[in-house]
C-alpha atoms as a PDB file:
ATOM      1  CA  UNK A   1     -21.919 241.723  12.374  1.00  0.00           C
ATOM      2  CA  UNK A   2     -21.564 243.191  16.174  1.00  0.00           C
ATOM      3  CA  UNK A   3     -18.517 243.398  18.595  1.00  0.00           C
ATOM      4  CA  UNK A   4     -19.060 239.316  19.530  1.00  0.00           C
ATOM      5  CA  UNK A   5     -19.505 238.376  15.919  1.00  0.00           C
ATOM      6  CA  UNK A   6     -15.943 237.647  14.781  1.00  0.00           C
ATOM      7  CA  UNK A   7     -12.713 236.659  16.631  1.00  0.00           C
ATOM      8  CA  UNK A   8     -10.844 239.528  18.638  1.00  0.00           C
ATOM      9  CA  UNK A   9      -7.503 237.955  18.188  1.00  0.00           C
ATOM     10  CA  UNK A  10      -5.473 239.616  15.287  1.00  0.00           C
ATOM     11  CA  UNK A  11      -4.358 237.092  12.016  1.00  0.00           C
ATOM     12  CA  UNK A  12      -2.057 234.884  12.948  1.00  0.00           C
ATOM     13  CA  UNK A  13       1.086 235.814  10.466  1.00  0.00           C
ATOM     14  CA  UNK A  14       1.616 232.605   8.785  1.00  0.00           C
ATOM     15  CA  UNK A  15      -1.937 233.048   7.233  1.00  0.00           C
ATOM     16  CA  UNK A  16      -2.845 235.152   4.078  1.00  0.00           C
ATOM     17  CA  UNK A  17      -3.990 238.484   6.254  1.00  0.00           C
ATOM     18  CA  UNK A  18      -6.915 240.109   5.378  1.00  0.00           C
ATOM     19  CA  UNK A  19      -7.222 243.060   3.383  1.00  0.00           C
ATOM     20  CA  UNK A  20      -8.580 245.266   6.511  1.00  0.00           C
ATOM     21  CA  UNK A  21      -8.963 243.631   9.960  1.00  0.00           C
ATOM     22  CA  UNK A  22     -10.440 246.161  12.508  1.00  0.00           C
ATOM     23  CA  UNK A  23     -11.306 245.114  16.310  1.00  0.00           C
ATOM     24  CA  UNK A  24     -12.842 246.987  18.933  1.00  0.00           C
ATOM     25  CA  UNK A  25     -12.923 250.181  16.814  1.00  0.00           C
ATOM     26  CA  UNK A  26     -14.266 253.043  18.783  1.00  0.00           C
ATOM     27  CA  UNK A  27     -14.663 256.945  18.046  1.00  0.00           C
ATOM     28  CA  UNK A  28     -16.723 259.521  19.810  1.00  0.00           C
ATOM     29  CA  UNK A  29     -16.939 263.203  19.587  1.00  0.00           C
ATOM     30  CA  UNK A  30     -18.291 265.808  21.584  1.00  0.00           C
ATOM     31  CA  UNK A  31     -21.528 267.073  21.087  1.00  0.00           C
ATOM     32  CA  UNK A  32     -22.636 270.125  23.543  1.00  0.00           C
ATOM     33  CA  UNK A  33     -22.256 268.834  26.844  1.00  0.00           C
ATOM     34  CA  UNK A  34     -22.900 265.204  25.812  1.00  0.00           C
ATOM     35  CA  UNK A  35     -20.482 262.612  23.773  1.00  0.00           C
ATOM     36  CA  UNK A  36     -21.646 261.285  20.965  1.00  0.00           C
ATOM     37  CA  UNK A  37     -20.657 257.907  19.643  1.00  0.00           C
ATOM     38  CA  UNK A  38     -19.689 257.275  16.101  1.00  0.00           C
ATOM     39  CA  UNK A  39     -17.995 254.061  16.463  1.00  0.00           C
ATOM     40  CA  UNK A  40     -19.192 251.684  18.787  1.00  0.00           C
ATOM     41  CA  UNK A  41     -16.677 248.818  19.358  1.00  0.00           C
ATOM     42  CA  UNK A  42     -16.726 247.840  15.722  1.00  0.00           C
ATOM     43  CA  UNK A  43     -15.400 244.867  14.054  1.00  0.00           C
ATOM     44  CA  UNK A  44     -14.669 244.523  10.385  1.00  0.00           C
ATOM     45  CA  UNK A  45     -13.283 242.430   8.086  1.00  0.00           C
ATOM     46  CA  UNK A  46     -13.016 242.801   4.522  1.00  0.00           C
ATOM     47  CA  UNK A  47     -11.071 239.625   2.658  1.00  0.00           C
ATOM     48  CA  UNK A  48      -8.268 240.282  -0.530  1.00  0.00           C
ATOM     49  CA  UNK A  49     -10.868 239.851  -3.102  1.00  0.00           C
ATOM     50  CA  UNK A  50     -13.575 240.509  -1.500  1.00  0.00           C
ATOM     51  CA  UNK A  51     -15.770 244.567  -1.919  1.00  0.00           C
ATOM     52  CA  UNK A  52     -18.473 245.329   1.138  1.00  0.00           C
ATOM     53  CA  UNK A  53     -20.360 248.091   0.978  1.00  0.00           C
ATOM     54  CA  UNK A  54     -21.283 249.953   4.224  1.00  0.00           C
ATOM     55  CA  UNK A  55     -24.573 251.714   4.201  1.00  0.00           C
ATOM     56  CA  UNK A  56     -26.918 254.000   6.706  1.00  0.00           C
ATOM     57  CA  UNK A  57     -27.988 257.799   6.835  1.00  0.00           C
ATOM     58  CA  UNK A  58     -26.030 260.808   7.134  1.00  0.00           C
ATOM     59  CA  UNK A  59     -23.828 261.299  10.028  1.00  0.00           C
ATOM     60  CA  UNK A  60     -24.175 257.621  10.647  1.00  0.00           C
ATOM     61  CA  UNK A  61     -20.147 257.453  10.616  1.00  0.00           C
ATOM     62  CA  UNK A  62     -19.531 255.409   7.449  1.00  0.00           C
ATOM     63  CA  UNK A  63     -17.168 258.396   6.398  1.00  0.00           C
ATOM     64  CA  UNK A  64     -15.266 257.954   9.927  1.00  0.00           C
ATOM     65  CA  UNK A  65     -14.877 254.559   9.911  1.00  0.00           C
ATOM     66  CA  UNK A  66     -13.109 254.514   6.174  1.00  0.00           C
ATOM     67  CA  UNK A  67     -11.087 257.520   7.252  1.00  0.00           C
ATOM     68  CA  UNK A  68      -9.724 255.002  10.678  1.00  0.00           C
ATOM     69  CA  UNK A  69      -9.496 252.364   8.053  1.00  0.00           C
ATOM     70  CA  UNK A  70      -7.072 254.066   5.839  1.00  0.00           C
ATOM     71  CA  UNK A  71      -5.451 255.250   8.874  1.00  0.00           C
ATOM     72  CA  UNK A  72      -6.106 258.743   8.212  1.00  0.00           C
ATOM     73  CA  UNK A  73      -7.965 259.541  11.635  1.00  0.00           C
ATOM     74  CA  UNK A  74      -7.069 257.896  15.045  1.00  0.00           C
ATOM     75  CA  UNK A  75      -9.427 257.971  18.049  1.00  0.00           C
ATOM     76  CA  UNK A  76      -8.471 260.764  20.343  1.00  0.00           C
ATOM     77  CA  UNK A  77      -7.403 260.606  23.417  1.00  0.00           C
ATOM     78  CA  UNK A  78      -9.260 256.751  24.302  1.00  0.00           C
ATOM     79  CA  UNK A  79      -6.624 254.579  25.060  1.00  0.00           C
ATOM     80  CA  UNK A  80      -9.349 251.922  23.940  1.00  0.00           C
ATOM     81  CA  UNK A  81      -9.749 252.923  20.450  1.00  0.00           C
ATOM     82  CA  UNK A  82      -8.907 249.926  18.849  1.00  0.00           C
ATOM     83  CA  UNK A  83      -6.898 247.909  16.341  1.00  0.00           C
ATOM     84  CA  UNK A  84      -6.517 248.311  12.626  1.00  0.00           C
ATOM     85  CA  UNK A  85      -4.463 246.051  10.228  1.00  0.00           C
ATOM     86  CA  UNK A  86      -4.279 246.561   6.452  1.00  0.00           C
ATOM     87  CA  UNK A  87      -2.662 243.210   4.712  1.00  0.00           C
ATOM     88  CA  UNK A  88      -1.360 242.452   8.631  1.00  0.00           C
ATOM     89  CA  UNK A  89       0.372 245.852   9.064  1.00  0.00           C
ATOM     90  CA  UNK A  90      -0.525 246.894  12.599  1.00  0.00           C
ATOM     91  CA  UNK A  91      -1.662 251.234  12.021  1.00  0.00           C
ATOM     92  CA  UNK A  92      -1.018 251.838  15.263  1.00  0.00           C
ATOM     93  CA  UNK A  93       2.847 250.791  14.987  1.00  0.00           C
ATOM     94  CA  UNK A  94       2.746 251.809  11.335  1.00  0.00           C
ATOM     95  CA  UNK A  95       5.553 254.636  12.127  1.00  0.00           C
ATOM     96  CA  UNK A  96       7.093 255.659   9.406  1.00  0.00           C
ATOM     97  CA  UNK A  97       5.887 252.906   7.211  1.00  0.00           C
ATOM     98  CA  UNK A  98       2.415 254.324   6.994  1.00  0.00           C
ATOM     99  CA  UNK A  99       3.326 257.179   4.404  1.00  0.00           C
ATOM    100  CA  UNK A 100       4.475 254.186   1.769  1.00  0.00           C
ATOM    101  CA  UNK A 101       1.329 252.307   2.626  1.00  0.00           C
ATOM    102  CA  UNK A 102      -0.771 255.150   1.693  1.00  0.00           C
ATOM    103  CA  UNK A 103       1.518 255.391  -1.695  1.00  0.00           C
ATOM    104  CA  UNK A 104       1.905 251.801  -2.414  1.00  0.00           C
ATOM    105  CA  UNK A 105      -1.105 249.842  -0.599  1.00  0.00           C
ATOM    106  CA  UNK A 106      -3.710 252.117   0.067  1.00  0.00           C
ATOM    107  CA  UNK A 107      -5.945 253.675  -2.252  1.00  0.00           C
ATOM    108  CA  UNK A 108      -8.386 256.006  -0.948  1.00  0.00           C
ATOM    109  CA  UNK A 109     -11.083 257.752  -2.796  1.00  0.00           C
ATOM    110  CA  UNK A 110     -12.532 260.775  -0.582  1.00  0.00           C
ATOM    111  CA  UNK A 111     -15.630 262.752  -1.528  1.00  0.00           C
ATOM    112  CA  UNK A 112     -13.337 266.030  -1.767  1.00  0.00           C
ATOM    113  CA  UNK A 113     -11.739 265.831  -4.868  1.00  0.00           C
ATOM    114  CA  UNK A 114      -8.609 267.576  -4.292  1.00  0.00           C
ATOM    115  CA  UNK A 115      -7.379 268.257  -7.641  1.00  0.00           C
ATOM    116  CA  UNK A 116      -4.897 270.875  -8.844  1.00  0.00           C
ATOM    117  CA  UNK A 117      -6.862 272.887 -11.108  1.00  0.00           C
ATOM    118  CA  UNK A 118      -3.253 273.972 -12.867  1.00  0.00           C
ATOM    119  CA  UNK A 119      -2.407 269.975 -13.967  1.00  0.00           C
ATOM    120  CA  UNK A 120      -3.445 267.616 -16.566  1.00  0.00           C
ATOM    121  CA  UNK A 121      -5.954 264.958 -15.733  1.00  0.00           C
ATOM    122  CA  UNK A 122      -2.511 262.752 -16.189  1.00  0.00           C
ATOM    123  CA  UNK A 123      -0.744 265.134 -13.847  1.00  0.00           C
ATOM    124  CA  UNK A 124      -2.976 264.980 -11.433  1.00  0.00           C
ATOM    125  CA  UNK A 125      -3.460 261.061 -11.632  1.00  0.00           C
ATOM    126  CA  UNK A 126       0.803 260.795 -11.274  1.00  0.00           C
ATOM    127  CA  UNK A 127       0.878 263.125  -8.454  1.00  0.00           C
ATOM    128  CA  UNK A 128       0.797 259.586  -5.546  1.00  0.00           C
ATOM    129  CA  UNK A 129       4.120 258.687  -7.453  1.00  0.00           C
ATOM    130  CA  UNK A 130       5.799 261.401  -8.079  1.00  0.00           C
ATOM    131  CA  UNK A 131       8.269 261.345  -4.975  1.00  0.00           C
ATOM    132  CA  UNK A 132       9.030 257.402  -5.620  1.00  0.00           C
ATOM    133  CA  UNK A 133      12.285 256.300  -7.831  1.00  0.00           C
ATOM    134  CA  UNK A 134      10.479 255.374 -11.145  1.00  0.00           C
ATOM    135  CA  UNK A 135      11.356 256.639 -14.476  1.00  0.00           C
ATOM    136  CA  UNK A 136       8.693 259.437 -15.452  1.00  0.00           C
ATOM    137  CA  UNK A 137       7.844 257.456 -18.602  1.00  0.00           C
ATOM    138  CA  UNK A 138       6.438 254.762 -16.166  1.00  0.00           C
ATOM    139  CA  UNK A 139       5.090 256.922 -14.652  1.00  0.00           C
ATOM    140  CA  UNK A 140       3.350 258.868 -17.284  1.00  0.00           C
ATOM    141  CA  UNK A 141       2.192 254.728 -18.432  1.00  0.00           C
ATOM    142  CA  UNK A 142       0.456 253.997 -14.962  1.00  0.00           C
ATOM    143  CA  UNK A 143      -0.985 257.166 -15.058  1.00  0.00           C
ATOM    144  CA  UNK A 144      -2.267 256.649 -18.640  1.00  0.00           C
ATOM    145  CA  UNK A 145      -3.288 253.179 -17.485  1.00  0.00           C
ATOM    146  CA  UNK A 146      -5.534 254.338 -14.390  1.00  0.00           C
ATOM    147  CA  UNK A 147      -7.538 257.214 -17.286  1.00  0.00           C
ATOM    148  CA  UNK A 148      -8.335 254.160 -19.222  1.00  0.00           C
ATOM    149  CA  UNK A 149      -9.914 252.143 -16.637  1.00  0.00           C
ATOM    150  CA  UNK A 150     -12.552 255.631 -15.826  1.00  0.00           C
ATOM    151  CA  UNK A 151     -12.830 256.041 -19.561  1.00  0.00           C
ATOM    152  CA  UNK A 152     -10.679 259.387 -19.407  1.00  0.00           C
ATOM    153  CA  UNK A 153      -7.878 258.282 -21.355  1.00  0.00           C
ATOM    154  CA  UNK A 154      -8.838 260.582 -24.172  1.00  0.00           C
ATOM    155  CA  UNK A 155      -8.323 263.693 -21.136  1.00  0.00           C
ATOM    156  CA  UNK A 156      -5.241 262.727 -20.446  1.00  0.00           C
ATOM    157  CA  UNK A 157      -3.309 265.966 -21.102  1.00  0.00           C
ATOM    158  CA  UNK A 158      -6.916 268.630 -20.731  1.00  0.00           C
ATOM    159  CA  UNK A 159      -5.827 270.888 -17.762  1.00  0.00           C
ATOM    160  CA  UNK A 160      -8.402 269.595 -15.144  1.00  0.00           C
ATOM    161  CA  UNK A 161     -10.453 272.588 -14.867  1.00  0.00           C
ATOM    162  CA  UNK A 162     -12.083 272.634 -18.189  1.00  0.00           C
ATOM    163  CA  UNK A 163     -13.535 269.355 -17.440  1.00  0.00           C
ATOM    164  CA  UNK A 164     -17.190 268.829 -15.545  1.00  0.00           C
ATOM    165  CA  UNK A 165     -17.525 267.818 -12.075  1.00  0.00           C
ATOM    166  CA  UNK A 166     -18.530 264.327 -13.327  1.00  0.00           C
ATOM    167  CA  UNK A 167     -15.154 263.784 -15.167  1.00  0.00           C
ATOM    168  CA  UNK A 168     -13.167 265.491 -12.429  1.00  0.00           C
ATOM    169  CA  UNK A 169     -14.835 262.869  -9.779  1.00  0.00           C
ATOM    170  CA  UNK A 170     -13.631 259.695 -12.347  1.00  0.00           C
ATOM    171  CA  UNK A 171     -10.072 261.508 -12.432  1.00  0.00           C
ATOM    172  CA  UNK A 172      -9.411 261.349  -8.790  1.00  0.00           C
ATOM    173  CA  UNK A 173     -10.767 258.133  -8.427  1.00  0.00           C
ATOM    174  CA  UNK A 174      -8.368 257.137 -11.256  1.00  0.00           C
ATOM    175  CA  UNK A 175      -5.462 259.177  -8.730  1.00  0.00           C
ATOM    176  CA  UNK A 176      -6.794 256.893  -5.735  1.00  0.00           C
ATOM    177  CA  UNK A 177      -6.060 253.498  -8.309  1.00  0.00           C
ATOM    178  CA  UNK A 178      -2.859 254.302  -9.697  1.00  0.00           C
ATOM    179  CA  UNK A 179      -0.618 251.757  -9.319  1.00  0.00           C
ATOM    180  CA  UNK A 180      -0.842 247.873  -7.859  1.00  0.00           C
ATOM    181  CA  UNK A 181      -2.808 249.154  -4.982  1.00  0.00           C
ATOM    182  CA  UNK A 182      -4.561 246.115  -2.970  1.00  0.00           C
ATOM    183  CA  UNK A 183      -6.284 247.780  -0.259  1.00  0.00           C
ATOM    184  CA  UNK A 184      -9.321 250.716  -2.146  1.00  0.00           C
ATOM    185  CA  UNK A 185     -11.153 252.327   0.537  1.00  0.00           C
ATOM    186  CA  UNK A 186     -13.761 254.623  -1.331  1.00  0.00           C
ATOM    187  CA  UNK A 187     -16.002 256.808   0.419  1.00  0.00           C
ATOM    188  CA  UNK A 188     -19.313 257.814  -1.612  1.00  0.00           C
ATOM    189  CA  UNK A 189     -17.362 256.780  -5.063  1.00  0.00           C
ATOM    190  CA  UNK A 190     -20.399 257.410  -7.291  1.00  0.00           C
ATOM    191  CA  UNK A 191     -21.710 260.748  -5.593  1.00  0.00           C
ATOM    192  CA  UNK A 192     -21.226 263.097  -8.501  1.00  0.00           C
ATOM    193  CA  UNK A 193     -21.961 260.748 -11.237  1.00  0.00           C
ATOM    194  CA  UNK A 194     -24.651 259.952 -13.905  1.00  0.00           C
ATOM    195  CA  UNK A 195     -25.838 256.196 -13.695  1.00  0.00           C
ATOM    196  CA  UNK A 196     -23.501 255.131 -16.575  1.00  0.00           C
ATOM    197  CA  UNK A 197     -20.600 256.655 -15.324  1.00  0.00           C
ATOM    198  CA  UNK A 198     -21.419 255.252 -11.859  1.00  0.00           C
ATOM    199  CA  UNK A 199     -21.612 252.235 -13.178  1.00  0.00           C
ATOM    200  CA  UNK A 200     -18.734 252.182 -15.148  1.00  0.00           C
ATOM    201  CA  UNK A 201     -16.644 253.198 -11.662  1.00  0.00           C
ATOM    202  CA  UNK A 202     -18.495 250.596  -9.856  1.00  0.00           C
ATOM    203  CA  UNK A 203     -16.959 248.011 -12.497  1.00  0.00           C
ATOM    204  CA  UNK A 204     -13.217 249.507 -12.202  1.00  0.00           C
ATOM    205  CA  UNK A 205     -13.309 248.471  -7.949  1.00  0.00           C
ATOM    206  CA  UNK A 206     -15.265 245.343  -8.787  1.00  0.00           C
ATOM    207  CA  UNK A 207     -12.317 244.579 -11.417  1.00  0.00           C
ATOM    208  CA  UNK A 208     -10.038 245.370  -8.908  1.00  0.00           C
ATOM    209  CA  UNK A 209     -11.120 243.127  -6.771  1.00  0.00           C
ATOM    210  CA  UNK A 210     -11.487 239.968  -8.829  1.00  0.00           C
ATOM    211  CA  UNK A 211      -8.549 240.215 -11.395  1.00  0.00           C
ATOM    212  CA  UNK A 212      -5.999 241.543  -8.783  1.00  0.00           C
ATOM    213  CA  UNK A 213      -7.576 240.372  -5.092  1.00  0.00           C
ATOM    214  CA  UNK A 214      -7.924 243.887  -3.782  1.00  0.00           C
ATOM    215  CA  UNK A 215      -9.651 244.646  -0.629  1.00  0.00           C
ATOM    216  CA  UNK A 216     -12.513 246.922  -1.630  1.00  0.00           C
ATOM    217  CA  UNK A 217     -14.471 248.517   1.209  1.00  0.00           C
ATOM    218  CA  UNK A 218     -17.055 251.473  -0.258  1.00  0.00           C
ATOM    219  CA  UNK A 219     -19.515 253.596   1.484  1.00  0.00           C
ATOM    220  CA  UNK A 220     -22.558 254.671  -0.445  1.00  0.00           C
ATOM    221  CA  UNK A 221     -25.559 255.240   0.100  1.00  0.00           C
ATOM    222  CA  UNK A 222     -26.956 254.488  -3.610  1.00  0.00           C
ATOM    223  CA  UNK A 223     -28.728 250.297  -3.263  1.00  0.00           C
ATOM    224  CA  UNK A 224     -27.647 249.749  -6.687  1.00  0.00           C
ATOM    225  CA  UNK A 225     -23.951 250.394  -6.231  1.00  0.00           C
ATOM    226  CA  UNK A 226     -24.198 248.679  -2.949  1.00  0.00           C
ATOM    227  CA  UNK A 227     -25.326 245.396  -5.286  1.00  0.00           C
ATOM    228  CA  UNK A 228     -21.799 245.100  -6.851  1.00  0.00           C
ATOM    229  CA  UNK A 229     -20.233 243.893  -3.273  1.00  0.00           C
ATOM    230  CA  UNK A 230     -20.390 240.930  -2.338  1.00  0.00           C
ATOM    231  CA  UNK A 231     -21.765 241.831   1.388  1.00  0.00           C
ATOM    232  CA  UNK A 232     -23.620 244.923   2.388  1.00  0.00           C
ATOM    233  CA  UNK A 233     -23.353 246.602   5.831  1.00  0.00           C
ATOM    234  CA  UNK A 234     -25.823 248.425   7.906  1.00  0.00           C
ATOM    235  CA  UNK A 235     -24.141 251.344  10.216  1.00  0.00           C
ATOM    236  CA  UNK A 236     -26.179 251.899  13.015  1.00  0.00           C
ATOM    237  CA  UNK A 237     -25.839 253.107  16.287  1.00  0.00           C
ATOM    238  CA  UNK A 238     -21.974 252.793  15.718  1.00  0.00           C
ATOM    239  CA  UNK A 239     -22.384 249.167  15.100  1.00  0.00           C
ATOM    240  CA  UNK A 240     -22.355 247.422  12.052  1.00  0.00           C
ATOM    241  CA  UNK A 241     -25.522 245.272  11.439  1.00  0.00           C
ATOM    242  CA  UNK A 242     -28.001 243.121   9.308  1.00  0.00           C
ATOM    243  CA  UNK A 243     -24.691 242.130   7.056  1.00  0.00           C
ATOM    244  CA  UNK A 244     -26.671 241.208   3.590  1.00  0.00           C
ATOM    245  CA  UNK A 245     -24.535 238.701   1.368  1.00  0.00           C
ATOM    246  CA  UNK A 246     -25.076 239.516  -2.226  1.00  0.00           C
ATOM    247  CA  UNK A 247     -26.759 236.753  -4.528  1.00  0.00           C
ATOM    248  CA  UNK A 248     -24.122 235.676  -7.079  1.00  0.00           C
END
């Protein structure tokens, strides 16, 4: 996949939109007196049902382009930086809207775990809804519901910081699914975990994506995990290449 592959016109809105539709995605950064290009007019798709996995070395970008794609970094200063559309929302004229798409839509797993050593595993799992309108007990039930699927249920009320790193990485990935989120953007899921426990995470997204037709788009670096999706990515150069569709 390269910047002629697919179609630069955005989904037409009486079609099912994609998941995450990105066009002409660019990001650069200074590096002494040079610039140094992350993005490189990228295109990317990523279907409702559908996981890809993007893969290539450190400092390839794979971490900038899931930040863009969860609309958590724009391009500075390049009028030419782009377009992104999660389930046909245009980012860039997101507005307002963008903070309930990060609450509602969006769930992104970051390699910082950001936990609150203070809270519960539940506590910290509840924290993405605990400005909406629902009644705590739902609340406390989605929350409950997200433990389960990381096989932390048992945890649920163990203040977070007598827990290992493993089973604090499984809570906030369990923080990043609460809820009916459709769009899971997951950068380096797996990093801090055994095989089983990797495993067992990689099997939560892929469930995500085939019971409810979420959008899954991972980075990793790990072949194995990369297997679960059902197309692999190679970041190079800025450019995503040699797209790999997995065997069923």
């Amino acid at each position: 996949m390269n910047g002629s592959v697919e179609a630069a016109n955005a989904p037409e809105a009486t079609s099912t939109p994609p998941g995450i539709w990105m066009r002409g995605v660019t990001y650069t950064v200074a590096d002494g007196d040079h610039t140094r290009v992350l993005l490189d007019h990228l295109d990317l798709t990523v279907e409702a049902g559908e996981m890809v996995a993007v893969m290539g070395p450190s400092g390839s970008g794979k971490s900038t382009l899931l930040m863009i794609a969860a609309g958590l970094l724009i391009s500075p200063g390049d009028d030419e930086a782009g377009a992104v559309h999660i389930g046909g929302h245009d980012l860039a004229t997101a507005g307002y809207r963008m903070s309930t798409l990060r609450r509602d839509v969006i769930g992104y797993i970051e390699q910082r775990l950001n936990l609150i050593d203070v809270l519960t595993a539940a506590e910290n799992v509840a924290l993405p809804l605990a400005f909406t309108r629902a009644p705590k007990s739902e609340i406390r039930q989605a929350a409950l519901a997200a433990l389960e699927d990381v096989g932390l249920a048992s945890m649920a009320d163990v203040v977070v910081d007598r827990l290992s790193g493993g089973e604090q990485q499984r809570i906030a990935i369990a923080r990043s699914l609460i809820g009916q989120r459709w769009v899971v953007i997951a950068d380096e899921p797996t990093s801090a975990l055994d095989r089983l426990s990797g495993d067992e995470v990689m099997a939560v997204l892929r469930r995500r994506c085939d019971a409810e037709g979420a959008a899954v788009l991972l980075a990793t670096h790990d072949p194995s995990h990369a297997a679960w999706a059902d197309r692999v990515l190679q970041l190079r150069d800025g450019r995503l290449i040699d797209t790999a569709r997995v065997p069923a």
